[in-house]
PDB file of N, CA and C in Angstrom:
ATOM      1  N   UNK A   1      51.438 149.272 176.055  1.00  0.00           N
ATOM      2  CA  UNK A   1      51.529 148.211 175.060  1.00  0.00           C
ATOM      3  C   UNK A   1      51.385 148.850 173.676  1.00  0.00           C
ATOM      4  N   UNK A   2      52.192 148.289 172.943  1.00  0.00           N
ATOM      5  CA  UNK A   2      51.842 148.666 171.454  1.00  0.00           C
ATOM      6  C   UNK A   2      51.585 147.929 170.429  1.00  0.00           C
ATOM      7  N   UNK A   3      50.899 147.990 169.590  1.00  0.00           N
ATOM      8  CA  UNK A   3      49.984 147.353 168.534  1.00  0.00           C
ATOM      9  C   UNK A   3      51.158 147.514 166.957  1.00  0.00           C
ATOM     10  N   UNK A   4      51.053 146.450 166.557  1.00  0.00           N
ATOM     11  CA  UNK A   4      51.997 146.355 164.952  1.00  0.00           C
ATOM     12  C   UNK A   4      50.421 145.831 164.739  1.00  0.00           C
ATOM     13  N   UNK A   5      50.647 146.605 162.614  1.00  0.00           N
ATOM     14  CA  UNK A   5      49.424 145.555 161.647  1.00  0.00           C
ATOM     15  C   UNK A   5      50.487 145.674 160.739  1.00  0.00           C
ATOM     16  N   UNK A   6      50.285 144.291 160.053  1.00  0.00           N
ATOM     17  CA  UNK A   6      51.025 144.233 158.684  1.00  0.00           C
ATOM     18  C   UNK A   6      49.683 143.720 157.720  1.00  0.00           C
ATOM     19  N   UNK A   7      49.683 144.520 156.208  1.00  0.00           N
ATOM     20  CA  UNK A   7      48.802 144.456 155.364  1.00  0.00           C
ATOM     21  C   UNK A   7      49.560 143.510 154.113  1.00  0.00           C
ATOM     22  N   UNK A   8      48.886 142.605 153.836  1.00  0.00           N
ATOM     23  CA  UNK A   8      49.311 142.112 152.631  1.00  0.00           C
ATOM     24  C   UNK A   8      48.395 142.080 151.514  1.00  0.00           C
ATOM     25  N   UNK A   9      48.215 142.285 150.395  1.00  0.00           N
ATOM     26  CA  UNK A   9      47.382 142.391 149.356  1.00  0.00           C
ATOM     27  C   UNK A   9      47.914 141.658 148.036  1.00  0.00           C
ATOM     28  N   UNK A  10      46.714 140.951 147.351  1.00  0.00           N
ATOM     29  CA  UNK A  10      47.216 140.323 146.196  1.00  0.00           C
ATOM     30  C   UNK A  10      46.020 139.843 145.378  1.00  0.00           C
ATOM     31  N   UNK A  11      46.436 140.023 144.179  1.00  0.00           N
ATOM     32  CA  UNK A  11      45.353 139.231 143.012  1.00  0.00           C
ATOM     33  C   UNK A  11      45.868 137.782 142.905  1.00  0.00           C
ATOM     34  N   UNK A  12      44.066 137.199 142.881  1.00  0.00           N
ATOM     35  CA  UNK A  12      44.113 136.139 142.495  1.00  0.00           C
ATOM     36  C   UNK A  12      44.072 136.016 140.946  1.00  0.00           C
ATOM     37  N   UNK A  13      44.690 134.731 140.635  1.00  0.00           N
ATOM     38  CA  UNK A  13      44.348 134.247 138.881  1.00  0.00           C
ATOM     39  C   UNK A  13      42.931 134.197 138.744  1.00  0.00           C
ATOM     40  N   UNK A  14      42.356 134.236 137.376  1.00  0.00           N
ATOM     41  CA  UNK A  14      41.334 133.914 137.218  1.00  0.00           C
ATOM     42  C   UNK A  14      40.711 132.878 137.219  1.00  0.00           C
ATOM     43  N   UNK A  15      39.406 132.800 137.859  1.00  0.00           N
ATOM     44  CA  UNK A  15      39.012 131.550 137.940  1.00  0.00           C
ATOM     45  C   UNK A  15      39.638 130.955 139.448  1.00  0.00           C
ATOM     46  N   UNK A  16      40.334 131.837 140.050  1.00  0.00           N
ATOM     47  CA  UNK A  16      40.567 131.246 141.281  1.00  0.00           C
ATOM     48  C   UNK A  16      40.041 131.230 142.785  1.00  0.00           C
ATOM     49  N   UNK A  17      39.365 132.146 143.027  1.00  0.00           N
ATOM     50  CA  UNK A  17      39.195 133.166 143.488  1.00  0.00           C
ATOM     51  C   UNK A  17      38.436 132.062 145.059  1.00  0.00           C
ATOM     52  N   UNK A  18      37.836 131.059 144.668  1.00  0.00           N
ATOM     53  CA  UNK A  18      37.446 130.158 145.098  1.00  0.00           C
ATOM     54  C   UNK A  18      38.143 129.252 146.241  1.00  0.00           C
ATOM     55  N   UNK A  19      38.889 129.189 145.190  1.00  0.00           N
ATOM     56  CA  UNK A  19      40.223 128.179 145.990  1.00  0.00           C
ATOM     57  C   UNK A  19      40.688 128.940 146.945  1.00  0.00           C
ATOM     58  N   UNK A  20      41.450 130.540 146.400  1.00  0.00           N
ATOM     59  CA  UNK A  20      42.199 131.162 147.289  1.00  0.00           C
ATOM     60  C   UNK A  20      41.355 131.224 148.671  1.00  0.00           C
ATOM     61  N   UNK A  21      39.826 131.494 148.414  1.00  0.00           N
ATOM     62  CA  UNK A  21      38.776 131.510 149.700  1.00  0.00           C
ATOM     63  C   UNK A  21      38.920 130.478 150.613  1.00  0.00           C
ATOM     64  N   UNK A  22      39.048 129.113 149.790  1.00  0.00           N
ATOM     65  CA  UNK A  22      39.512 127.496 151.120  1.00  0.00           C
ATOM     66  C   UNK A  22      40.451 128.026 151.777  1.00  0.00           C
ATOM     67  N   UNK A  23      41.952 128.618 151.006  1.00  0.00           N
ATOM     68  CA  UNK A  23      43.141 128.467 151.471  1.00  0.00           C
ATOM     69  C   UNK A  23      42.802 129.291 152.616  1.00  0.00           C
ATOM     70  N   UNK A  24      42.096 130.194 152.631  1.00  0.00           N
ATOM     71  CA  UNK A  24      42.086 131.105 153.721  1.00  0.00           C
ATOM     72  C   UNK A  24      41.530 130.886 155.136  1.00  0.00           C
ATOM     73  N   UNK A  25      40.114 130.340 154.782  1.00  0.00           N
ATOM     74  CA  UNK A  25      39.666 129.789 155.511  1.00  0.00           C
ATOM     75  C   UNK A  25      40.385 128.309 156.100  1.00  0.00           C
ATOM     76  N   UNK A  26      40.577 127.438 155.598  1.00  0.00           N
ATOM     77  CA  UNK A  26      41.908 126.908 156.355  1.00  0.00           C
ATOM     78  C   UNK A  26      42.776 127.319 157.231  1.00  0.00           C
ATOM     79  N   UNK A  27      43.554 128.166 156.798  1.00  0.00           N
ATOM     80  CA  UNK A  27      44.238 128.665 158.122  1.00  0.00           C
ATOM     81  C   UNK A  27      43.772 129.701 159.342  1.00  0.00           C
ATOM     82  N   UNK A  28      42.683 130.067 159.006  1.00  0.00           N
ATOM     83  CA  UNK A  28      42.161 130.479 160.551  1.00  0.00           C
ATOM     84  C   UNK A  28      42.362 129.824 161.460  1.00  0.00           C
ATOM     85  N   UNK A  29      42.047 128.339 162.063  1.00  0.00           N
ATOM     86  CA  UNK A  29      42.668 128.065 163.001  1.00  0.00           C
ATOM     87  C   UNK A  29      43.795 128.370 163.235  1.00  0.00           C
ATOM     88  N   UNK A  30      44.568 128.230 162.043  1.00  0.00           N
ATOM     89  CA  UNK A  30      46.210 128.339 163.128  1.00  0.00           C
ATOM     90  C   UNK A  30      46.111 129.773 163.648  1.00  0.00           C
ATOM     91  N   UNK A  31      45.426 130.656 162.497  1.00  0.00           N
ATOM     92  CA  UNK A  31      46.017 132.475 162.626  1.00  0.00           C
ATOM     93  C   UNK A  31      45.567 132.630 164.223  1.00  0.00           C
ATOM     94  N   UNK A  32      43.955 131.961 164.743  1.00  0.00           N
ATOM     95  CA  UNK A  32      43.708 132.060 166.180  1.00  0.00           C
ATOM     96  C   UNK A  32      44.135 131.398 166.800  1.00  0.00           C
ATOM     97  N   UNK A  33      45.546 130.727 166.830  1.00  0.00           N
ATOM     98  CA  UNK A  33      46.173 130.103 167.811  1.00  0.00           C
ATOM     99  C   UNK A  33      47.772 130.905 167.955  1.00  0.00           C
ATOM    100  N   UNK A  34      47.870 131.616 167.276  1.00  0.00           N
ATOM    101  CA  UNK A  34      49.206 132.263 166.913  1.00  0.00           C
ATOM    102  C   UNK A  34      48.945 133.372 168.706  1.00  0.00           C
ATOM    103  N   UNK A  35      50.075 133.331 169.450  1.00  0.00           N
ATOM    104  CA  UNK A  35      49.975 134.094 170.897  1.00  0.00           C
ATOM    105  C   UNK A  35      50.273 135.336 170.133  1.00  0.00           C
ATOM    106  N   UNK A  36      49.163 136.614 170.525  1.00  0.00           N
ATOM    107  CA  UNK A  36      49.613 137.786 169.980  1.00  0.00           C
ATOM    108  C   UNK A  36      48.885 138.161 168.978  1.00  0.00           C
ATOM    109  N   UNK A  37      48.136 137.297 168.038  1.00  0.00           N
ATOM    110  CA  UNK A  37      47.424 138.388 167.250  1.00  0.00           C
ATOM    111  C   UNK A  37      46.417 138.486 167.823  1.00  0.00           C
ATOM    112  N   UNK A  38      45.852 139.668 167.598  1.00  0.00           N
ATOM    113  CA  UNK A  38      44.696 140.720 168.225  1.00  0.00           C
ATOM    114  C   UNK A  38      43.533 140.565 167.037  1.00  0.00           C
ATOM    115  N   UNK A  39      43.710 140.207 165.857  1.00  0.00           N
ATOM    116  CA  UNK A  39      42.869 140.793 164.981  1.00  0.00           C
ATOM    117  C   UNK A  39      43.520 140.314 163.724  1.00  0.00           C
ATOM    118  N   UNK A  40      42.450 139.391 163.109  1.00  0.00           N
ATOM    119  CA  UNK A  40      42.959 138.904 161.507  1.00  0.00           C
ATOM    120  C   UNK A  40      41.498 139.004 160.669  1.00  0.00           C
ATOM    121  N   UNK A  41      41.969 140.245 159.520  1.00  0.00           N
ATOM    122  CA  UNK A  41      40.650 140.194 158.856  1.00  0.00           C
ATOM    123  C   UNK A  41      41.142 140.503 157.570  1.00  0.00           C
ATOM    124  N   UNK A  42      40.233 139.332 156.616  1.00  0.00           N
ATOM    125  CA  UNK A  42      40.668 139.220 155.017  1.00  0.00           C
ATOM    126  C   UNK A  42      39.540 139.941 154.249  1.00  0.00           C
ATOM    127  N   UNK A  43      39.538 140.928 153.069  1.00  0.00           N
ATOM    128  CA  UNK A  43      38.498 141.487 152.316  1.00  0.00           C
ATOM    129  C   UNK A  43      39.291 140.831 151.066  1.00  0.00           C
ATOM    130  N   UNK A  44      37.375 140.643 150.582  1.00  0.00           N
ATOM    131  CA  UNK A  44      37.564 140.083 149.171  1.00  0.00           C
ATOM    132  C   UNK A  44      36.765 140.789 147.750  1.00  0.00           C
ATOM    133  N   UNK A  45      37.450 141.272 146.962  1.00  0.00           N
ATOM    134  CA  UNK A  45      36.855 141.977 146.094  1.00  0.00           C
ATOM    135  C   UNK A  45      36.975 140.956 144.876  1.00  0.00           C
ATOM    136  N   UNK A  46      35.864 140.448 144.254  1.00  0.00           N
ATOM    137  CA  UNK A  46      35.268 139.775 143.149  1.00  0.00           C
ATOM    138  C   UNK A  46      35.295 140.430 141.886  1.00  0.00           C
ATOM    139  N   UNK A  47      35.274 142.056 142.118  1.00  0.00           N
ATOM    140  CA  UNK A  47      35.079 142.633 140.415  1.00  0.00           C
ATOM    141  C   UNK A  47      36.597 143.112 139.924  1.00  0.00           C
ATOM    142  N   UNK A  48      37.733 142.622 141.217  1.00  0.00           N
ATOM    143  CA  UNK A  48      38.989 142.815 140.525  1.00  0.00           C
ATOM    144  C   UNK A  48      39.646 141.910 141.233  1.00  0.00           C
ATOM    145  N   UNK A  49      39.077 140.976 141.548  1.00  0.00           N
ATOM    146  CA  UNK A  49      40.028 139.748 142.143  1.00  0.00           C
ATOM    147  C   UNK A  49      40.933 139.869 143.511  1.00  0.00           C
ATOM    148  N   UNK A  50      40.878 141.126 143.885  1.00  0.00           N
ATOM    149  CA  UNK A  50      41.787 141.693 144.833  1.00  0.00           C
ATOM    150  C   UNK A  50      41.644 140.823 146.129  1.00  0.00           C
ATOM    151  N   UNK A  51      42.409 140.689 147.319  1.00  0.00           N
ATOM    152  CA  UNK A  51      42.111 139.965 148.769  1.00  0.00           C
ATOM    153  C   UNK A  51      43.337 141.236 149.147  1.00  0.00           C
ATOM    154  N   UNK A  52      42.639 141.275 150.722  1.00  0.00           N
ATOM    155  CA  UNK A  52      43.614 141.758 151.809  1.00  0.00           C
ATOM    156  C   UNK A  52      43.382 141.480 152.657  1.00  0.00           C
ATOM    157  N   UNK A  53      44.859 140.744 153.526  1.00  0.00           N
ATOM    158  CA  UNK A  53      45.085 140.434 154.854  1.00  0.00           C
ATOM    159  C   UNK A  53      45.795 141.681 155.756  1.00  0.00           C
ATOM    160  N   UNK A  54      44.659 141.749 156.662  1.00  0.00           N
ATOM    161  CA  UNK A  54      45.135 142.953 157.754  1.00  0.00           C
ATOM    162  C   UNK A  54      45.320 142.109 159.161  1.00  0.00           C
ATOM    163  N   UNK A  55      46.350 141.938 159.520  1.00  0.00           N
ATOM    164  CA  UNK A  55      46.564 141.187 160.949  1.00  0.00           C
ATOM    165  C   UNK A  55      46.862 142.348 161.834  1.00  0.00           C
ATOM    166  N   UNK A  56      46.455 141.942 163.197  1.00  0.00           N
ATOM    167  CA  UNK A  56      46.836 143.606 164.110  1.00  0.00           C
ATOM    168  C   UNK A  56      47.662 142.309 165.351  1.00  0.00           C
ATOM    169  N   UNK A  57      48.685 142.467 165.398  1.00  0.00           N
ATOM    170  CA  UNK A  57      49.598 142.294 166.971  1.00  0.00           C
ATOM    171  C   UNK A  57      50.024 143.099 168.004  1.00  0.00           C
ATOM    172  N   UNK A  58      49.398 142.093 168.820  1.00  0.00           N
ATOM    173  CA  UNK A  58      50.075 142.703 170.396  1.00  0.00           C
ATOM    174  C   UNK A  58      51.050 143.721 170.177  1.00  0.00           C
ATOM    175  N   UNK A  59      52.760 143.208 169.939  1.00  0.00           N
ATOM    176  CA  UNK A  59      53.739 143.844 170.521  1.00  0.00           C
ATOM    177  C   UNK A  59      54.301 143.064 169.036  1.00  0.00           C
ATOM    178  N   UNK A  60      55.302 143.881 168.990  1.00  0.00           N
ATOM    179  CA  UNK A  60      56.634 144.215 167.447  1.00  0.00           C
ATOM    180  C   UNK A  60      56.899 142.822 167.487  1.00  0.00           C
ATOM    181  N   UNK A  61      57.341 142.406 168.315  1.00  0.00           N
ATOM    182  CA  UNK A  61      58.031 141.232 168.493  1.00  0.00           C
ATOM    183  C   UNK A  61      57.150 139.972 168.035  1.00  0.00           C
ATOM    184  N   UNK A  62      56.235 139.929 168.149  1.00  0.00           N
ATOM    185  CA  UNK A  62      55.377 138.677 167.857  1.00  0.00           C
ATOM    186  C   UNK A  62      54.826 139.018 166.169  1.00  0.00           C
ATOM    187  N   UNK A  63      54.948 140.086 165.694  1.00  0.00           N
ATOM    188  CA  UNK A  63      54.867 140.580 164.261  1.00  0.00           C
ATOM    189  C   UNK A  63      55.694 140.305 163.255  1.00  0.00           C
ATOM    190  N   UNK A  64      57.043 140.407 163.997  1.00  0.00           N
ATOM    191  CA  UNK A  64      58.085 140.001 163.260  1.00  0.00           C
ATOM    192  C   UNK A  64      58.117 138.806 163.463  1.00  0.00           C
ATOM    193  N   UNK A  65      58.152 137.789 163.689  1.00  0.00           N
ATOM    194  CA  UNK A  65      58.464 136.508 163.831  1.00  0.00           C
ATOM    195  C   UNK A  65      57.394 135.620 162.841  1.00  0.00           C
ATOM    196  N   UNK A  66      56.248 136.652 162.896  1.00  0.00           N
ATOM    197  CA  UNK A  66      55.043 135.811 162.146  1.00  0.00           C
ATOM    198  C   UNK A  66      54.784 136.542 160.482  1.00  0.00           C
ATOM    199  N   UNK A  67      55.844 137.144 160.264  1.00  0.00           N
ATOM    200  CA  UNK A  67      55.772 138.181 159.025  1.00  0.00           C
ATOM    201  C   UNK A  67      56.848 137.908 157.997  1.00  0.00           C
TER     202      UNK A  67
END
């Protein structure tokens, strides 16, 4: 079996940083209902606004479809 991660990274606006945190937390349910991901973990850096989503999938195929 083989493992895909796709990384996405992005600044929030200022003053947002909050909100973007709901949005995220919101969709955890779906991300743990998605067949195939192995692993969804978001870091949040406050002294430059930064977030990153690291998702790890099963197999290519279920990566691409959700990417």
């Amino acid at each position: 079996m083989s493992n895909v991660a796709g990384v996405i990274s992005f600044k929030a606006k200022p003053g947002q940083g909050e909100e973007v945190a709901r949005l995220i937390a919101n969709a955890l349910p779906h991300v743990e209902q998605e067949p195939g991901t192995l692993t969804w973990l978001v870091l949040r850096s406050d002294a430059i606004r930064i977030w990153c989503s690291l998702s790890i999938y099963s197999r290519t195929r279920q990566a691409e479809t959700l990417i």
